[in-house]
C-alpha atoms as a PDB file:
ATOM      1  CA  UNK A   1     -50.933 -14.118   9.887  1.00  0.00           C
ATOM      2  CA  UNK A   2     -49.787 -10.514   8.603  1.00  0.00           C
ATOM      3  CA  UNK A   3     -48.444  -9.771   5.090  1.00  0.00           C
ATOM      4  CA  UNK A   4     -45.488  -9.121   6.946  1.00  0.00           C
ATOM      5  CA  UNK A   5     -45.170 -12.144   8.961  1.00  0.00           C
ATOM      6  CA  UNK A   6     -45.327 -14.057   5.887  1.00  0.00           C
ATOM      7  CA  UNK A   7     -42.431 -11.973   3.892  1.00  0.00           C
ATOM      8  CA  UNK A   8     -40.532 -12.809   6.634  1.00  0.00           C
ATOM      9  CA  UNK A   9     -40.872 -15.797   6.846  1.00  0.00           C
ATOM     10  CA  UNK A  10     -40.335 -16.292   2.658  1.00  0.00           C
ATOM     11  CA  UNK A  11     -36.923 -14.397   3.054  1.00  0.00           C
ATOM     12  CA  UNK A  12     -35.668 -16.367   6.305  1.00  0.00           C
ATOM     13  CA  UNK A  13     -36.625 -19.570   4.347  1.00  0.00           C
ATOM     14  CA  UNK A  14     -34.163 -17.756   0.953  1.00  0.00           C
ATOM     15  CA  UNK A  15     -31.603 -16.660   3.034  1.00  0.00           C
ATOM     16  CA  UNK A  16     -31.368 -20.454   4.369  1.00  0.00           C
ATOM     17  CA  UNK A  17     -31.846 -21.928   1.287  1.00  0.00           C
ATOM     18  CA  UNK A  18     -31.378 -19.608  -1.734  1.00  0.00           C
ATOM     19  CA  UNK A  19     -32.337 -22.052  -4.010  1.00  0.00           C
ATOM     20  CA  UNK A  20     -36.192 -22.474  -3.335  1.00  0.00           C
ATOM     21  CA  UNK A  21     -36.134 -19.480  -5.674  1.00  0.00           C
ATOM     22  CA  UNK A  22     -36.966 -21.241  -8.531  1.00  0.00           C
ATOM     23  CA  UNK A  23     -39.463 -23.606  -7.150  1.00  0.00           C
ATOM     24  CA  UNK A  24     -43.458 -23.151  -8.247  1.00  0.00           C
ATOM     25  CA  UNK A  25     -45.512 -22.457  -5.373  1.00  0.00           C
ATOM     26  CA  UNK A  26     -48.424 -23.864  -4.631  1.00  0.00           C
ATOM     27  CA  UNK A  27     -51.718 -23.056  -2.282  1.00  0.00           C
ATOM     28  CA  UNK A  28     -53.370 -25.931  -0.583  1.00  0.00           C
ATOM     29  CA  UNK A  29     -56.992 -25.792  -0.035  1.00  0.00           C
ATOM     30  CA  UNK A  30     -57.410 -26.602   3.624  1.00  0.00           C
ATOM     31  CA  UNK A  31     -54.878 -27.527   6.591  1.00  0.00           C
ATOM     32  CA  UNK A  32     -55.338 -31.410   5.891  1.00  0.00           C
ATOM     33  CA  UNK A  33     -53.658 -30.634   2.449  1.00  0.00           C
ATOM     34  CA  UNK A  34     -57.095 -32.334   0.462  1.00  0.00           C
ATOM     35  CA  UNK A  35     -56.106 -30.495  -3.057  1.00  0.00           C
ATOM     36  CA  UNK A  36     -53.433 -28.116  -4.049  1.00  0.00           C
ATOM     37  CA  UNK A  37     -53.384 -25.388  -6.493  1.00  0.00           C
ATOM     38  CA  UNK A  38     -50.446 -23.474  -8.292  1.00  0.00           C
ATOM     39  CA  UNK A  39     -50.435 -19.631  -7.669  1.00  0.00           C
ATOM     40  CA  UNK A  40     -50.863 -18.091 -10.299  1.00  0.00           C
ATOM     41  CA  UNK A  41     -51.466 -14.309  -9.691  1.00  0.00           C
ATOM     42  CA  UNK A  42     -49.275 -11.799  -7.720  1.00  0.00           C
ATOM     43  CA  UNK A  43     -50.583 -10.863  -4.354  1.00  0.00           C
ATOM     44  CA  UNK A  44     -53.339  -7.875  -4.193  1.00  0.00           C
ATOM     45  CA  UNK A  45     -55.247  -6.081  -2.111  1.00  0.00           C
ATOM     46  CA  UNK A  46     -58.881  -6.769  -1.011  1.00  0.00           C
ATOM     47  CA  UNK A  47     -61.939  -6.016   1.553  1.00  0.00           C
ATOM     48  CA  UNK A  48     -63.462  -8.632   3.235  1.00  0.00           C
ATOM     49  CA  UNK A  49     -65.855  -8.557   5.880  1.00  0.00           C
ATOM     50  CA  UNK A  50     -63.953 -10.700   8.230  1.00  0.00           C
ATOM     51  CA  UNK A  51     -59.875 -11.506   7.350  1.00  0.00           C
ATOM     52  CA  UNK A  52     -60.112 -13.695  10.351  1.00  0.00           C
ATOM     53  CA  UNK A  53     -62.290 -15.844   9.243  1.00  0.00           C
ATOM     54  CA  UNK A  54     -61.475 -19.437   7.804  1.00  0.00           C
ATOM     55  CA  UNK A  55     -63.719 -18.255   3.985  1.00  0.00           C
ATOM     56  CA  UNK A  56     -63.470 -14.617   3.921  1.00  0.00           C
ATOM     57  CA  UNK A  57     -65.728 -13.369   1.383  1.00  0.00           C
ATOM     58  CA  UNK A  58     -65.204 -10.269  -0.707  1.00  0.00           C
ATOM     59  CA  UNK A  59     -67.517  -7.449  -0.646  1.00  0.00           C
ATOM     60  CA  UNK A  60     -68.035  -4.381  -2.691  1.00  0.00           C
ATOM     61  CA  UNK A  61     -65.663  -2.210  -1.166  1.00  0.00           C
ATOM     62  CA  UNK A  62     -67.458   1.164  -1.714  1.00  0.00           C
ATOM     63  CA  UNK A  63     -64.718   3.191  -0.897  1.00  0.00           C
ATOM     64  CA  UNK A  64     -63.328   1.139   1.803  1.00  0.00           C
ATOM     65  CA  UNK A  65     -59.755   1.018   2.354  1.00  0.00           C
ATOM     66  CA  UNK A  66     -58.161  -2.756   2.034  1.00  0.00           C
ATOM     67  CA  UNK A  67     -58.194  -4.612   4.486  1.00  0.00           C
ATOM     68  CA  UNK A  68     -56.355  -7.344   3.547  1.00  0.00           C
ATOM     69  CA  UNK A  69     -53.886  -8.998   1.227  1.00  0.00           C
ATOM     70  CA  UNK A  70     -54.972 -11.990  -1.692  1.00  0.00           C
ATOM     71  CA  UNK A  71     -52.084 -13.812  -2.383  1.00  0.00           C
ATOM     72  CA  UNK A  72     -54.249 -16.179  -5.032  1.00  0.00           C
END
Protein backbone atom coordinates (compact mmCIF):
# COMPACT_ATOMS: atom_id res chain seq x y z
CA UNK A 1 0.00 0.00 0.00
CA UNK A 2 1.25 3.74 -0.66
CA UNK A 3 1.50 6.46 2.02
CA UNK A 4 -1.10 7.88 0.07
CA UNK A 5 -3.45 5.10 -0.20
CA UNK A 6 -3.43 4.90 3.41
CA UNK A 7 -4.18 8.86 4.11
CA UNK A 8 -6.92 8.25 2.12
CA UNK A 9 -8.21 5.85 3.40
CA UNK A 10 -7.74 7.50 7.29
CA UNK A 11 -9.67 10.66 5.99
CA UNK A 12 -12.60 8.67 4.12
CA UNK A 13 -12.89 6.64 7.40
CA UNK A 14 -13.04 10.72 9.45
CA UNK A 15 -15.16 12.13 7.08
CA UNK A 16 -17.64 9.04 7.78
CA UNK A 17 -17.13 8.96 11.19
CA UNK A 18 -15.50 12.10 12.68
CA UNK A 19 -15.32 10.74 15.87
CA UNK A 20 -12.57 7.94 15.52
CA UNK A 21 -10.46 11.04 16.08
CA UNK A 22 -9.87 10.47 19.44
CA UNK A 23 -9.41 6.79 19.42
CA UNK A 24 -5.62 5.25 20.18
CA UNK A 25 -4.39 3.39 17.35
CA UNK A 26 -2.93 0.41 17.42
CA UNK A 27 -0.49 -1.86 15.00
CA UNK A 28 -1.07 -5.54 14.94
CA UNK A 29 1.81 -7.76 14.42
CA UNK A 30 0.72 -10.06 11.64
CA UNK A 31 -2.64 -10.45 9.49
CA UNK A 32 -4.03 -13.19 12.01
CA UNK A 33 -4.05 -10.27 14.61
CA UNK A 34 -1.55 -12.66 17.20
CA UNK A 35 -0.45 -9.36 19.36
CA UNK A 36 -1.15 -5.73 19.03
CA UNK A 37 0.87 -2.78 19.82
CA UNK A 38 -0.06 1.01 20.43
CA UNK A 39 1.70 3.49 17.99
CA UNK A 40 3.56 5.39 19.53
CA UNK A 41 5.80 7.48 17.15
CA UNK A 42 4.73 9.73 14.18
CA UNK A 43 5.33 8.27 10.80
CA UNK A 44 9.05 8.74 9.21
CA UNK A 45 10.93 8.06 6.53
CA UNK A 46 13.24 5.03 5.93
CA UNK A 47 15.41 2.76 3.35
CA UNK A 48 14.86 -0.65 3.19
CA UNK A 49 16.11 -3.05 0.86
CA UNK A 50 12.82 -4.42 -0.14
CA UNK A 51 9.33 -2.28 0.99
CA UNK A 52 7.58 -5.19 -0.55
CA UNK A 53 8.58 -7.52 1.49
CA UNK A 54 6.50 -9.01 4.50
CA UNK A 55 9.99 -7.93 7.26
CA UNK A 56 11.65 -5.18 5.53
CA UNK A 57 14.83 -4.57 7.14
CA UNK A 58 16.55 -1.22 7.44
CA UNK A 59 19.85 -0.58 6.01
CA UNK A 60 22.39 2.12 6.29
CA UNK A 61 21.13 4.41 3.88
CA UNK A 62 24.45 5.99 2.71
CA UNK A 63 23.01 8.68 0.98
CA UNK A 64 20.09 6.93 -0.37
CA UNK A 65 16.96 8.69 -0.82
CA UNK A 66 13.84 7.06 1.31
CA UNK A 67 12.24 4.73 0.08
CA UNK A 68 9.62 4.24 2.23
CA UNK A 69 7.41 5.43 5.05
CA UNK A 70 7.60 3.86 9.07
CA UNK A 71 4.52 4.52 10.54
CA UNK A 72 5.82 2.66 14.03
Amino acid sequence: MTFERYVKICNKMLEKHPEYAQLPVIAASDDEGNSYSQVIFTPGTIVVDDPESNRPEPVNPEGRKPNAICIN
